[in-house]
N, C-alpha and C. Protein backbone atom coordinates (compact mmCIF):
# COMPACT_ATOMS: atom_id res chain seq x y z
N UNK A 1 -14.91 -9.40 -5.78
CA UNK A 1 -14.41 -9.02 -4.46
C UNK A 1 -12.90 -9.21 -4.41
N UNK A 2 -12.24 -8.24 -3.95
CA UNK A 2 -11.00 -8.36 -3.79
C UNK A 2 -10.42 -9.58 -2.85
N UNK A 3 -9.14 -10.09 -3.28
CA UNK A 3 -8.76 -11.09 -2.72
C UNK A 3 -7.27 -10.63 -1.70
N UNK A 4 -7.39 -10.99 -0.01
CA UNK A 4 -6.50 -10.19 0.30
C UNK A 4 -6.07 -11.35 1.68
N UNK A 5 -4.80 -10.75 2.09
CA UNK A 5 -4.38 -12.02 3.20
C UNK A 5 -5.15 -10.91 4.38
N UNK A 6 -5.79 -11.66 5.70
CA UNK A 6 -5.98 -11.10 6.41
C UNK A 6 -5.51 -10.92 7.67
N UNK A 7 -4.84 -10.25 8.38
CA UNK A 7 -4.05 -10.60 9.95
C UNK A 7 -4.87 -10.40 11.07
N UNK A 8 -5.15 -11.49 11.94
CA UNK A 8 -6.19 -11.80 12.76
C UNK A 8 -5.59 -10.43 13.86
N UNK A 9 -6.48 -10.30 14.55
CA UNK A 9 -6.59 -8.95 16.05
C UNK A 9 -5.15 -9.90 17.08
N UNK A 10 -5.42 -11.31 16.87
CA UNK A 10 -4.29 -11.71 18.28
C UNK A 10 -3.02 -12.53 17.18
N UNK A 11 -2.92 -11.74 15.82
CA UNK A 11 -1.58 -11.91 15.50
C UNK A 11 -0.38 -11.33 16.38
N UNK A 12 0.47 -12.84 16.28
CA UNK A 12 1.50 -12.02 17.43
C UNK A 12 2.92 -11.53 16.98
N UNK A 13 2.79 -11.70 15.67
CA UNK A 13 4.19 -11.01 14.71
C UNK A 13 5.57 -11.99 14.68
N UNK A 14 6.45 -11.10 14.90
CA UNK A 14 7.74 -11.94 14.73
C UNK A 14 8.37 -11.28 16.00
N UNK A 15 9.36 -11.69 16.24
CA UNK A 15 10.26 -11.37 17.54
C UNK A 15 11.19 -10.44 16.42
N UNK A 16 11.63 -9.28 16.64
CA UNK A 16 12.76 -8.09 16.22
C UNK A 16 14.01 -9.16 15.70
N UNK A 17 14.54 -9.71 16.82
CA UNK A 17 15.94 -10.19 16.30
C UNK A 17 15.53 -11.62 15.20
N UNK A 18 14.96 -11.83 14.93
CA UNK A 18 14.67 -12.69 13.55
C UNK A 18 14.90 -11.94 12.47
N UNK A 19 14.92 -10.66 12.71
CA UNK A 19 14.81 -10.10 11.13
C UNK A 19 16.30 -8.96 11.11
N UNK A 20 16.28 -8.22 10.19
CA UNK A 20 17.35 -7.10 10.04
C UNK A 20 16.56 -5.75 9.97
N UNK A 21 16.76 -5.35 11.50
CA UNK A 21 16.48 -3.99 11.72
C UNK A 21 17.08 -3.07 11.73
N UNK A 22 17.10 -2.00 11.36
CA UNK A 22 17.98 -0.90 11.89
C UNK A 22 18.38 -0.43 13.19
N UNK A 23 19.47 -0.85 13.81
CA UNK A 23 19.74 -0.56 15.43
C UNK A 23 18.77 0.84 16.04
N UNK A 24 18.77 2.11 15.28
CA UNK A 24 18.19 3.32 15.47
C UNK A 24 16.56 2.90 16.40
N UNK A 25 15.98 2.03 15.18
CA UNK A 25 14.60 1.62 15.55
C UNK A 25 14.45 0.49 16.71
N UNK A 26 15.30 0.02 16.87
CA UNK A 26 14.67 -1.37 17.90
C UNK A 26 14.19 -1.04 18.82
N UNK A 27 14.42 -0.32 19.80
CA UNK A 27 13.81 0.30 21.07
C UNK A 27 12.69 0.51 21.10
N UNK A 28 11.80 0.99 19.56
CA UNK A 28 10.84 1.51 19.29
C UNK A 28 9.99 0.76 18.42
N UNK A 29 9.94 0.04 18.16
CA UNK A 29 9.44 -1.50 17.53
C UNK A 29 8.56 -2.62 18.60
N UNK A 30 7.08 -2.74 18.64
CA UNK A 30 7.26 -3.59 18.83
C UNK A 30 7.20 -5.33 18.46
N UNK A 31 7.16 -5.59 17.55
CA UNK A 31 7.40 -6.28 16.46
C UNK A 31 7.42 -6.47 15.21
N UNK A 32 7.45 -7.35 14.08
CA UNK A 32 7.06 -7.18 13.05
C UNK A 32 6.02 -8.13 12.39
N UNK A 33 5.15 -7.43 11.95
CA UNK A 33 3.80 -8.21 11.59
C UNK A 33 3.80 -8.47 10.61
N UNK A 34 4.38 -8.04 9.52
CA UNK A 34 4.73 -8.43 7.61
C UNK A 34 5.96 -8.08 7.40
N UNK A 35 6.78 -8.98 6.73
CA UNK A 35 8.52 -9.67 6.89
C UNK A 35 8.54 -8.44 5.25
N UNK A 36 9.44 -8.30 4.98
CA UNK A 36 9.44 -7.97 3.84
C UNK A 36 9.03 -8.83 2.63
N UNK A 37 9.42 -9.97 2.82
CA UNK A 37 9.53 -11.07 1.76
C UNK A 37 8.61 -11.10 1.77
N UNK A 38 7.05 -11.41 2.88
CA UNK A 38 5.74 -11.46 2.73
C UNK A 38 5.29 -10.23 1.67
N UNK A 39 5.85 -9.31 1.65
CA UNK A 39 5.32 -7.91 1.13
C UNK A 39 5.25 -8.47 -0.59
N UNK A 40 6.48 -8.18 -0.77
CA UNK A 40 7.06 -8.43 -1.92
C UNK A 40 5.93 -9.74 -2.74
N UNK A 41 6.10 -10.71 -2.02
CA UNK A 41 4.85 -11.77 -2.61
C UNK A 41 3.51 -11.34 -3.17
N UNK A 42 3.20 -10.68 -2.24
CA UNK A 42 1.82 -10.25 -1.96
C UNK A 42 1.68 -9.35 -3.58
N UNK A 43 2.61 -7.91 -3.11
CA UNK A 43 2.72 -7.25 -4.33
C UNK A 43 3.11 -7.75 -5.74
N UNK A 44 3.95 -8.66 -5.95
CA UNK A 44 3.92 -9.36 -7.41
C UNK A 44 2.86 -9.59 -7.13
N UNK A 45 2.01 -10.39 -7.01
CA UNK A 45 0.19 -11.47 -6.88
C UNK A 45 -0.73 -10.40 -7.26
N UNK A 46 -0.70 -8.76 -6.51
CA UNK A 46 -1.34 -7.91 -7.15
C UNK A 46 -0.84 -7.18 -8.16
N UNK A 47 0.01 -7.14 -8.99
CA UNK A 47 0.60 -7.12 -9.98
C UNK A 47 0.18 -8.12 -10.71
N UNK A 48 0.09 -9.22 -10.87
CA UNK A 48 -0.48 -10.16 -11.46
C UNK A 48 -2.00 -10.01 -12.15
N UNK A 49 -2.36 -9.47 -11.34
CA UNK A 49 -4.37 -9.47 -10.76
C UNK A 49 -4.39 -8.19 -11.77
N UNK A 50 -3.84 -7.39 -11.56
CA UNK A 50 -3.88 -5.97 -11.72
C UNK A 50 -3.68 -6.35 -13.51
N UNK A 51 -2.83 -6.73 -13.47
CA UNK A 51 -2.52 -7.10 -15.56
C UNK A 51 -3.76 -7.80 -15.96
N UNK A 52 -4.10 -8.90 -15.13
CA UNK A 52 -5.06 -9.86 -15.69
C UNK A 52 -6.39 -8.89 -15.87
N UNK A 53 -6.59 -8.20 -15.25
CA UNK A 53 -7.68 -7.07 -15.21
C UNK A 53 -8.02 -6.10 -16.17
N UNK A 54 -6.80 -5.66 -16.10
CA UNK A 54 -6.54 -4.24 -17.06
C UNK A 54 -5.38 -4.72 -18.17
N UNK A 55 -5.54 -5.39 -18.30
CA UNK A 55 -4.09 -6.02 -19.33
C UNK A 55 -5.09 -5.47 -20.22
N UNK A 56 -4.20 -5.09 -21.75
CA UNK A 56 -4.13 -3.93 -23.11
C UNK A 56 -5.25 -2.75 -22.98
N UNK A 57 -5.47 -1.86 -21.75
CA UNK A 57 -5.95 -0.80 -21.90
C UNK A 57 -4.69 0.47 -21.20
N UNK A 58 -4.80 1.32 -21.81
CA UNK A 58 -3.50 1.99 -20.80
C UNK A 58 -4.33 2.40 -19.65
N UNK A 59 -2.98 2.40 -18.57
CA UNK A 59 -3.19 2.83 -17.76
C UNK A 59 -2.55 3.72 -16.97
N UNK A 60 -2.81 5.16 -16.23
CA UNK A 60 -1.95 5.60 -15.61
C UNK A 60 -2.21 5.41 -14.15
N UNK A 61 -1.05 5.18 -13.67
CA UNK A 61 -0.81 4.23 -12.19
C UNK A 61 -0.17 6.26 -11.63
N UNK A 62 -0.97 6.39 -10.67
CA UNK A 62 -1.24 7.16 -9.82
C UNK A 62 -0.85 6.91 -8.68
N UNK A 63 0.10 7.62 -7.99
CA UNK A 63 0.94 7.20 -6.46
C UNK A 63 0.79 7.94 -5.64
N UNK A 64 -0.02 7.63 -4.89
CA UNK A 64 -0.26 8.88 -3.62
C UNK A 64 0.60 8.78 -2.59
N UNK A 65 1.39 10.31 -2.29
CA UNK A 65 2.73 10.40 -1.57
C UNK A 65 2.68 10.90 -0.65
N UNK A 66 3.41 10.35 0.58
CA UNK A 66 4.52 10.05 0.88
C UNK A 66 4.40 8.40 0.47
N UNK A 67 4.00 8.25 1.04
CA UNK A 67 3.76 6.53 1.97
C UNK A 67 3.50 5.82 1.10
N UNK A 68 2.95 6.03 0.12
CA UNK A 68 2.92 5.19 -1.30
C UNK A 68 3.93 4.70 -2.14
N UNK A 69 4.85 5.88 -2.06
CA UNK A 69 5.66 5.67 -2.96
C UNK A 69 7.30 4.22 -2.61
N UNK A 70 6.81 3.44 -1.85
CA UNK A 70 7.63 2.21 -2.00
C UNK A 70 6.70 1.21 -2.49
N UNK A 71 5.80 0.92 -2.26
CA UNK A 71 4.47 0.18 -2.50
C UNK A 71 4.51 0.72 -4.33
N UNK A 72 4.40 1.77 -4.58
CA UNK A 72 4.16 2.07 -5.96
C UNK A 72 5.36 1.58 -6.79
N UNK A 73 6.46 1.86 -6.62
CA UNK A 73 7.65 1.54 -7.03
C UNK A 73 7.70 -0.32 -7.22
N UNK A 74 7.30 -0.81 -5.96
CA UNK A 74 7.63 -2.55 -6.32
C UNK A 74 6.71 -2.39 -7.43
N UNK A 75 5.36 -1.81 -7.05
CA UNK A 75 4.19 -2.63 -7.44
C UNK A 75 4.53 -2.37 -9.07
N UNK A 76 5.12 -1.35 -9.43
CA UNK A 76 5.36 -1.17 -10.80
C UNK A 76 6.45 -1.70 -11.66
N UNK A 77 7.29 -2.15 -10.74
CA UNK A 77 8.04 -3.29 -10.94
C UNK A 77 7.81 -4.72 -11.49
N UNK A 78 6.97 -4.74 -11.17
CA UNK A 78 6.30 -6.30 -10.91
C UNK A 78 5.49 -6.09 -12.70
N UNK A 79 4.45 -4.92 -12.79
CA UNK A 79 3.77 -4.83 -13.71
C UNK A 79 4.81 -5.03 -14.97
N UNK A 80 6.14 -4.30 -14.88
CA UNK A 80 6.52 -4.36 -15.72
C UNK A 80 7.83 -5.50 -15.95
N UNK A 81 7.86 -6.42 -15.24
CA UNK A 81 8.47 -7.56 -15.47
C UNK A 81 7.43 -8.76 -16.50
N UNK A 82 6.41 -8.31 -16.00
CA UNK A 82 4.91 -8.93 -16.38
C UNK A 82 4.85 -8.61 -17.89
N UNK A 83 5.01 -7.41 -17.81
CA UNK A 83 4.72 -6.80 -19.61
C UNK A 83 5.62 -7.57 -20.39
N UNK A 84 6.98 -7.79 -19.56
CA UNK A 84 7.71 -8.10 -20.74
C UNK A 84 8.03 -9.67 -20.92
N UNK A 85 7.37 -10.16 -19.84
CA UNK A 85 7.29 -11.78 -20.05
C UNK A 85 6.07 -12.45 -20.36
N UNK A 86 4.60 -12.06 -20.90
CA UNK A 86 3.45 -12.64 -20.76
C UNK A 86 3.16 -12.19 -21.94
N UNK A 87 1.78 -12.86 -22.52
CA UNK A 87 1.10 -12.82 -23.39
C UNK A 87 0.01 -11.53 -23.30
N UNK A 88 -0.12 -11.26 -22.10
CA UNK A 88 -1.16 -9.91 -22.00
C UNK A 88 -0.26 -8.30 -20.99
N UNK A 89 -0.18 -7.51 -21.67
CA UNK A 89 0.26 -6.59 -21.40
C UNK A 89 -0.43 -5.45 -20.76
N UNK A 90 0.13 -4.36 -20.19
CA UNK A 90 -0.70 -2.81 -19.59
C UNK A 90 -0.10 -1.96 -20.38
N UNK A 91 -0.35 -0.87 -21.11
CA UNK A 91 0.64 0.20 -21.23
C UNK A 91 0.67 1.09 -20.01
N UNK A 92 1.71 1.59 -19.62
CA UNK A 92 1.45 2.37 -18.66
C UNK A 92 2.41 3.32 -18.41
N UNK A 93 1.63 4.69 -17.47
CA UNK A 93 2.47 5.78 -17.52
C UNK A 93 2.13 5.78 -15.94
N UNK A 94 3.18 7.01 -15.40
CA UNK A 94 2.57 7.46 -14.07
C UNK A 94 2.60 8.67 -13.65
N UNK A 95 1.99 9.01 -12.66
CA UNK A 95 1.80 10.70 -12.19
C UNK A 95 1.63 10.58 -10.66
N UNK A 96 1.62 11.67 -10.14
CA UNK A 96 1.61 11.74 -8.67
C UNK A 96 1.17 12.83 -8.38
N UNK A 97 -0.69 12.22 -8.36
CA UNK A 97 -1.89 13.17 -7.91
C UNK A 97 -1.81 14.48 -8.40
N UNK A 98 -1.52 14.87 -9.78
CA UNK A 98 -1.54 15.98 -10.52
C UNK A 98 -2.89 16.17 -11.07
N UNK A 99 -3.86 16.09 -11.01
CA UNK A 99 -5.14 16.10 -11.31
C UNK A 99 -4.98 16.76 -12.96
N UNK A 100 -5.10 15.73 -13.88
CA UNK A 100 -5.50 16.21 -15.68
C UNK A 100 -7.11 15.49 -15.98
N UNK A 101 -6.72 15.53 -17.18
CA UNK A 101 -7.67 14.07 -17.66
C UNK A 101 -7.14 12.83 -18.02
N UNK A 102 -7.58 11.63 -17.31
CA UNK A 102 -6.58 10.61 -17.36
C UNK A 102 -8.02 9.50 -18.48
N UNK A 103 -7.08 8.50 -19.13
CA UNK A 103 -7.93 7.85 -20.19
C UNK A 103 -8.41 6.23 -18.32
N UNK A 104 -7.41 5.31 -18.56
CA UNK A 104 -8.16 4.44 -16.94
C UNK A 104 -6.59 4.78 -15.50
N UNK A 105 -7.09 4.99 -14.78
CA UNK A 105 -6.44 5.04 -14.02
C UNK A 105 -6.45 4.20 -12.38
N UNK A 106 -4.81 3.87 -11.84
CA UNK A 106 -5.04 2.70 -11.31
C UNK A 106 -3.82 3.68 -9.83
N UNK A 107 -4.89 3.73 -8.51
CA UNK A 107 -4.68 4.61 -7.71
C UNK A 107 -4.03 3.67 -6.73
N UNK A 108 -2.70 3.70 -6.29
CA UNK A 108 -1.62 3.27 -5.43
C UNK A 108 -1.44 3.82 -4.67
N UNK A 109 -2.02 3.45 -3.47
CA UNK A 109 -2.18 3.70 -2.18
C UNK A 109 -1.82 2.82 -0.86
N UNK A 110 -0.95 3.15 0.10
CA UNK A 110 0.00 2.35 1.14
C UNK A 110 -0.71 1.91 2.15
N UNK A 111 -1.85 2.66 2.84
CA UNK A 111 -2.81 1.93 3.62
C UNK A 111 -4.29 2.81 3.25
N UNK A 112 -5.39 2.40 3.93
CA UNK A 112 -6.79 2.78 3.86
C UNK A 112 -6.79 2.37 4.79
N UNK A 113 -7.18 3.79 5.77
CA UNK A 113 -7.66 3.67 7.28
C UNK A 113 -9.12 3.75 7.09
N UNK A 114 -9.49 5.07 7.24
CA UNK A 114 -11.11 5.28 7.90
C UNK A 114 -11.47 5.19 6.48
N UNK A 115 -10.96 5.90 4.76
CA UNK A 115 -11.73 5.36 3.75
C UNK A 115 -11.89 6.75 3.37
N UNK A 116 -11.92 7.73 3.93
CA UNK A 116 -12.61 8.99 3.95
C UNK A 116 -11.63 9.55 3.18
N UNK A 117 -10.19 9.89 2.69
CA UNK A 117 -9.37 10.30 2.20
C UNK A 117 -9.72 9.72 0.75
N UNK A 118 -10.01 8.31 0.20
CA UNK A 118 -9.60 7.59 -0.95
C UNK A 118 -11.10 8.42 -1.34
N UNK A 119 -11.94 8.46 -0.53
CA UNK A 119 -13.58 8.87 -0.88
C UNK A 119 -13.23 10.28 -1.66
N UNK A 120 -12.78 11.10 -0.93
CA UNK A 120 -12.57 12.67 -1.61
C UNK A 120 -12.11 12.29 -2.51
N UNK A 121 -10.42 11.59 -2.90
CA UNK A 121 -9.96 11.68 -3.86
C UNK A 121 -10.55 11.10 -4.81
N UNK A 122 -11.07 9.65 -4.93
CA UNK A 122 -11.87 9.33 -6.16
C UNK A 122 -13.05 10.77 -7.08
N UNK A 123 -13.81 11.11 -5.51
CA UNK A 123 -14.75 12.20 -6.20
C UNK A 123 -14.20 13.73 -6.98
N UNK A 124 -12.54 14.31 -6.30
CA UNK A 124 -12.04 15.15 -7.33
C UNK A 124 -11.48 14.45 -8.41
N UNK A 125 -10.79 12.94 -8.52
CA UNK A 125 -10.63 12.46 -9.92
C UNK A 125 -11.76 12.47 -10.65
N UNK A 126 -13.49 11.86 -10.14
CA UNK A 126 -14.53 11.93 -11.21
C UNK A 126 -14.52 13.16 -11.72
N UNK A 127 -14.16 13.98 -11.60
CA UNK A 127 -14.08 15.42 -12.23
C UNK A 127 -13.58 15.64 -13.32
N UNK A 128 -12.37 14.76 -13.68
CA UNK A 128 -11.60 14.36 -14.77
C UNK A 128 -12.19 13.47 -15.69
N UNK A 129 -13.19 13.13 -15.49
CA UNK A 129 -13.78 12.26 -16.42
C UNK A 129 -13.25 10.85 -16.89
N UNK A 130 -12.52 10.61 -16.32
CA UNK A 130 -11.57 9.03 -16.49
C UNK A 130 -12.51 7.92 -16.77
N UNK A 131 -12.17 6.99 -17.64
CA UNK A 131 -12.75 6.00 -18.45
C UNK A 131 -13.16 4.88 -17.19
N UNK A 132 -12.22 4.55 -16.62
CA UNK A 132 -12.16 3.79 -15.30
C UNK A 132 -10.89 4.14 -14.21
N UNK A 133 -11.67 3.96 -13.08
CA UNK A 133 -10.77 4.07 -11.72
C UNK A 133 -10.63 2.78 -11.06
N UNK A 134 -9.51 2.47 -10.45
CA UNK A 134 -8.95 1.52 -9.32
C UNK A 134 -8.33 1.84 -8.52
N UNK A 135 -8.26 0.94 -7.65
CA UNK A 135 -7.72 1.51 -6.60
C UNK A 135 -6.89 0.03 -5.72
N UNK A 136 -5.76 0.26 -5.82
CA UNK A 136 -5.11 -0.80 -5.06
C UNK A 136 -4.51 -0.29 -3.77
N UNK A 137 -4.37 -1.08 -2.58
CA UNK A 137 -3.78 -0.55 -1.80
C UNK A 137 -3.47 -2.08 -0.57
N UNK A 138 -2.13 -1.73 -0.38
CA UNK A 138 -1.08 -2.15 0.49
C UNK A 138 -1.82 -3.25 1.42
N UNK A 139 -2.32 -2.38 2.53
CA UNK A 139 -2.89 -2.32 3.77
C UNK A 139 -4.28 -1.31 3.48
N UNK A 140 -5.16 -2.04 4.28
CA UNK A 140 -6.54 -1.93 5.06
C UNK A 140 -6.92 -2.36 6.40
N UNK A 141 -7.01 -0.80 6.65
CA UNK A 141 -6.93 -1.13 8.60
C UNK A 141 -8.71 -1.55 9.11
N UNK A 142 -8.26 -2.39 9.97
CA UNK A 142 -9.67 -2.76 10.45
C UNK A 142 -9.86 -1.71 11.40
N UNK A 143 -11.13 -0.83 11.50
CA UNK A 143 -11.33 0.11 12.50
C UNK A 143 -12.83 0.64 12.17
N UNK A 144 -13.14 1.07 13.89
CA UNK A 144 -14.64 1.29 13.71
C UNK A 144 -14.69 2.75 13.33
N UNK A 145 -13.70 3.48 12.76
CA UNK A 145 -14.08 4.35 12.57
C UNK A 145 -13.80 4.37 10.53
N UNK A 146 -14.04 3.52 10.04
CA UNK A 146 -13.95 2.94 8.46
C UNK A 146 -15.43 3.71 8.27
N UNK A 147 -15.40 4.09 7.17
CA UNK A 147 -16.30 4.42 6.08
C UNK A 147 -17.06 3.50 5.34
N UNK A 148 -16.52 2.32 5.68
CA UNK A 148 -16.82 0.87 5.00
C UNK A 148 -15.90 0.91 3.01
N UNK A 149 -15.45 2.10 3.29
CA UNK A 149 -14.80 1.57 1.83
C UNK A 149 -13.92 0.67 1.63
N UNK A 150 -13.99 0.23 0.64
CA UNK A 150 -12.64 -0.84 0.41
C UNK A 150 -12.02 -0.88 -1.18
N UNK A 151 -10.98 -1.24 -1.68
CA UNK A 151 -10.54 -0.97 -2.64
C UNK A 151 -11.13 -2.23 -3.53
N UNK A 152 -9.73 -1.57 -4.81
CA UNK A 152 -10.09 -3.35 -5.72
C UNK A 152 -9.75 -4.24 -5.59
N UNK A 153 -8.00 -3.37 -5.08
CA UNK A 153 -7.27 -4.49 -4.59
C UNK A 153 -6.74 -4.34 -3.90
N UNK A 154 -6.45 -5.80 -3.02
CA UNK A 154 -5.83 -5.31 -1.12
C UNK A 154 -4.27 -6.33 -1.34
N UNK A 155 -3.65 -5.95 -0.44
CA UNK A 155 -2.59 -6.82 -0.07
C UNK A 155 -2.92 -7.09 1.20
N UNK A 156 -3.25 -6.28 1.95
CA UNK A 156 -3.27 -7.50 3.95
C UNK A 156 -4.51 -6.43 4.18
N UNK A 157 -5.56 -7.14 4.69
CA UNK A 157 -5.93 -6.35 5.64
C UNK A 157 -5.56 -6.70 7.53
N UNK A 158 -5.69 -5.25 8.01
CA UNK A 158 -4.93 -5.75 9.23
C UNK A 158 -5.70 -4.78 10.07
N UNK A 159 -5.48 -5.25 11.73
CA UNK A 159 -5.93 -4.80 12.79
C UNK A 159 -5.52 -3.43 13.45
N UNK A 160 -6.87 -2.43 14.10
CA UNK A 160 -6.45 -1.54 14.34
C UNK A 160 -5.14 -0.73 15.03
N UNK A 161 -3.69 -1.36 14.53
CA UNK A 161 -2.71 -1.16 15.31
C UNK A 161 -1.77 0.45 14.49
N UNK A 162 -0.80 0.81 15.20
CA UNK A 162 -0.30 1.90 14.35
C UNK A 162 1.14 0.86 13.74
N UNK A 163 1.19 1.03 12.47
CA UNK A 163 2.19 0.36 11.96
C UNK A 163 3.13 1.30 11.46
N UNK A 164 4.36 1.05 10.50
CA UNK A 164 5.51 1.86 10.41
C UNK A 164 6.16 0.88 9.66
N UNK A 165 7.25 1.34 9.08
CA UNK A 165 8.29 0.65 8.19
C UNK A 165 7.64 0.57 6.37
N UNK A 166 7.97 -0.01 5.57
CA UNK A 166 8.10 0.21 3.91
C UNK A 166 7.43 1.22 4.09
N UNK A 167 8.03 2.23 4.00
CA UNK A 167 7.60 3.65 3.78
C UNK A 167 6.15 4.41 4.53
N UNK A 168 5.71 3.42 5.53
CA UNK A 168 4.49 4.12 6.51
C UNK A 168 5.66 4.69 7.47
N UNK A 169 4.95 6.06 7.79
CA UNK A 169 5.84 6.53 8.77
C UNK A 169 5.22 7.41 9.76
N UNK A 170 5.78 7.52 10.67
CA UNK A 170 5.62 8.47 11.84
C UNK A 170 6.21 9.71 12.17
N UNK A 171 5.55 10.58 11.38
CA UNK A 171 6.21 11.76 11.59
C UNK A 171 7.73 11.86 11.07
N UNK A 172 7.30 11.07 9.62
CA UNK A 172 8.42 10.96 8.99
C UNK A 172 9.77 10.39 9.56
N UNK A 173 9.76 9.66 10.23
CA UNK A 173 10.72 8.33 10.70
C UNK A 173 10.19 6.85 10.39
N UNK A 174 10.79 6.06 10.38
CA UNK A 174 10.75 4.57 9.82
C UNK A 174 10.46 4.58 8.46
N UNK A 175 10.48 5.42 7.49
CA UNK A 175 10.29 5.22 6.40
C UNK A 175 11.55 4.18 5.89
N UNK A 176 12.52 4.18 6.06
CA UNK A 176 13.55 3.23 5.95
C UNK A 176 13.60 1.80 6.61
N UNK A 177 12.55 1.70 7.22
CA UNK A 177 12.32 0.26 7.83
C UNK A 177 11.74 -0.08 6.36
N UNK A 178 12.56 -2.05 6.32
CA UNK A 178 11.71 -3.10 5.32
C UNK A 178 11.15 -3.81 5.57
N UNK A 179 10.43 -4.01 6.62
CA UNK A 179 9.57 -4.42 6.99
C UNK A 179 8.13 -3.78 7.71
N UNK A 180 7.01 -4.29 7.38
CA UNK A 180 5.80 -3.43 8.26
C UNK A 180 5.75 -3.80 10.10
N UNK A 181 6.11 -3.10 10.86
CA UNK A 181 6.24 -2.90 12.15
C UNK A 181 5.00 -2.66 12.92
N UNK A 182 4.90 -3.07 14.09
CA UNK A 182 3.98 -1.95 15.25
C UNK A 182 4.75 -1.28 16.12
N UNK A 183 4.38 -0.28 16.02
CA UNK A 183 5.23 1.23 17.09
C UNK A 183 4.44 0.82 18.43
N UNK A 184 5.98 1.11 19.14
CA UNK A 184 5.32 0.96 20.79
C UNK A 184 5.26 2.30 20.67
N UNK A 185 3.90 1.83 21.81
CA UNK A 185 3.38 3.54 22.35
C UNK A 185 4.72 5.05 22.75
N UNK A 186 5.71 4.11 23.66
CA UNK A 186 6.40 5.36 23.84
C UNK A 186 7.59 5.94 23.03
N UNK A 187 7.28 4.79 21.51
CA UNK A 187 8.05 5.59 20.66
C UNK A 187 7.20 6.92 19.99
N UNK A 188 5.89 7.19 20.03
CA UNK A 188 4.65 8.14 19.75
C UNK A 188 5.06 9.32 20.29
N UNK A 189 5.57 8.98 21.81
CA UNK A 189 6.46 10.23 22.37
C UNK A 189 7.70 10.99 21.84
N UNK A 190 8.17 9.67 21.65
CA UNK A 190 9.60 9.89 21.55
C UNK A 190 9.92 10.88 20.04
N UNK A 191 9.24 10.65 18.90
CA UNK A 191 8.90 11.07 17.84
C UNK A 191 7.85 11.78 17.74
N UNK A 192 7.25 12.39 18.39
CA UNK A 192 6.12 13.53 18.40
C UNK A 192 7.18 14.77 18.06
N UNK A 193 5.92 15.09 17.14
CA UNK A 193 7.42 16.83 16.60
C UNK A 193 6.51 17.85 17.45
């Protein structure tokens, strides 16, 4: 079973001016529920997990985009600080959802809401015939409308809120936030295209 931090329903975050926001966003923030530095932890630890697992089989680390791709970037960071300081290694390559034939592949993903998205995609990867699949991901939203899937590996699971910042975004804004946020409602307006 995956091992993951969990953020209770009456987490109450951080207050904005504790951290370094972008002036653009404050109005539209209403707090922050994972600091960056929390992130970063989290992601080395599954980086860690992830080697100890799959350490000397290759692997191609698969980044599903937009929203993935800051999450994929540390997380591959981390793997490969790992490779080059430890006794057990990954080889690894990467792609971004190009559907081939992959030998194990390890699917980097920024949140899992309802489950139903990671569901399709695993079933057009079985198509490829891949040796083994994983699936890591960021965030896992608690919500009754879940599929009940869950990955291999989690970094937070968290409460049905709309979040924003390391690269979750809204209609393609806050992707430049470093930290994971909750959007007030009338920024939903304000950013509706």
């Amino acid at each position: 079973m995956a091992t993951y931090h969990q953020i209770p329903d009456d987490e109450k975050g951080y207050e904005l001016d504790l951290f370094c926001v972008p002036k653009h966003y404050e109005e539209d923030l209403d707090r922050v529920i994972i600091p960056h530095g929390l992130i970063m932890d989290r992601t080395e630890r599954l980086a860690r997990d992830i080697v100890r697992d799959m350490g000397g089989h290759h692997i191609v680390a698969l980044c599903v985009l937009k929203g993935g791709y800051k999450f994929f970037s540390d997380l591959l960071d981390y793997i490969k600080a790992l490779n080059q300081n430890s006794d057990k290694s990954v080889p690894l390559t990467v792609d971004f959802i190009r559907l081939k034939s992959y030998c194990n592949v390890l699917i980097v993903e920024d949140i899992v809401e309802t489950g139903r998205t990671m569901e399709t995609l695993l079933s057009l990867l079985s198509e490829c015939n891949p040796k083994m699949v994983k699936v890591v991901s960021l965030l896992v939203k608690r919500t009754p409308r879940s599929s009940g899937y869950r990955p291999d590996y989690m970094g937070f699971e968290v409460p049905d809120w709309f979040l924003v910042g390391y690269a979750l975004d809204y209609n393609e804004y806050f992707r430049d936030l470093g930290h994971i946020c909750i959007l007030k409602e009338k920024a939903k307006v304000k950013y509706k295209v």
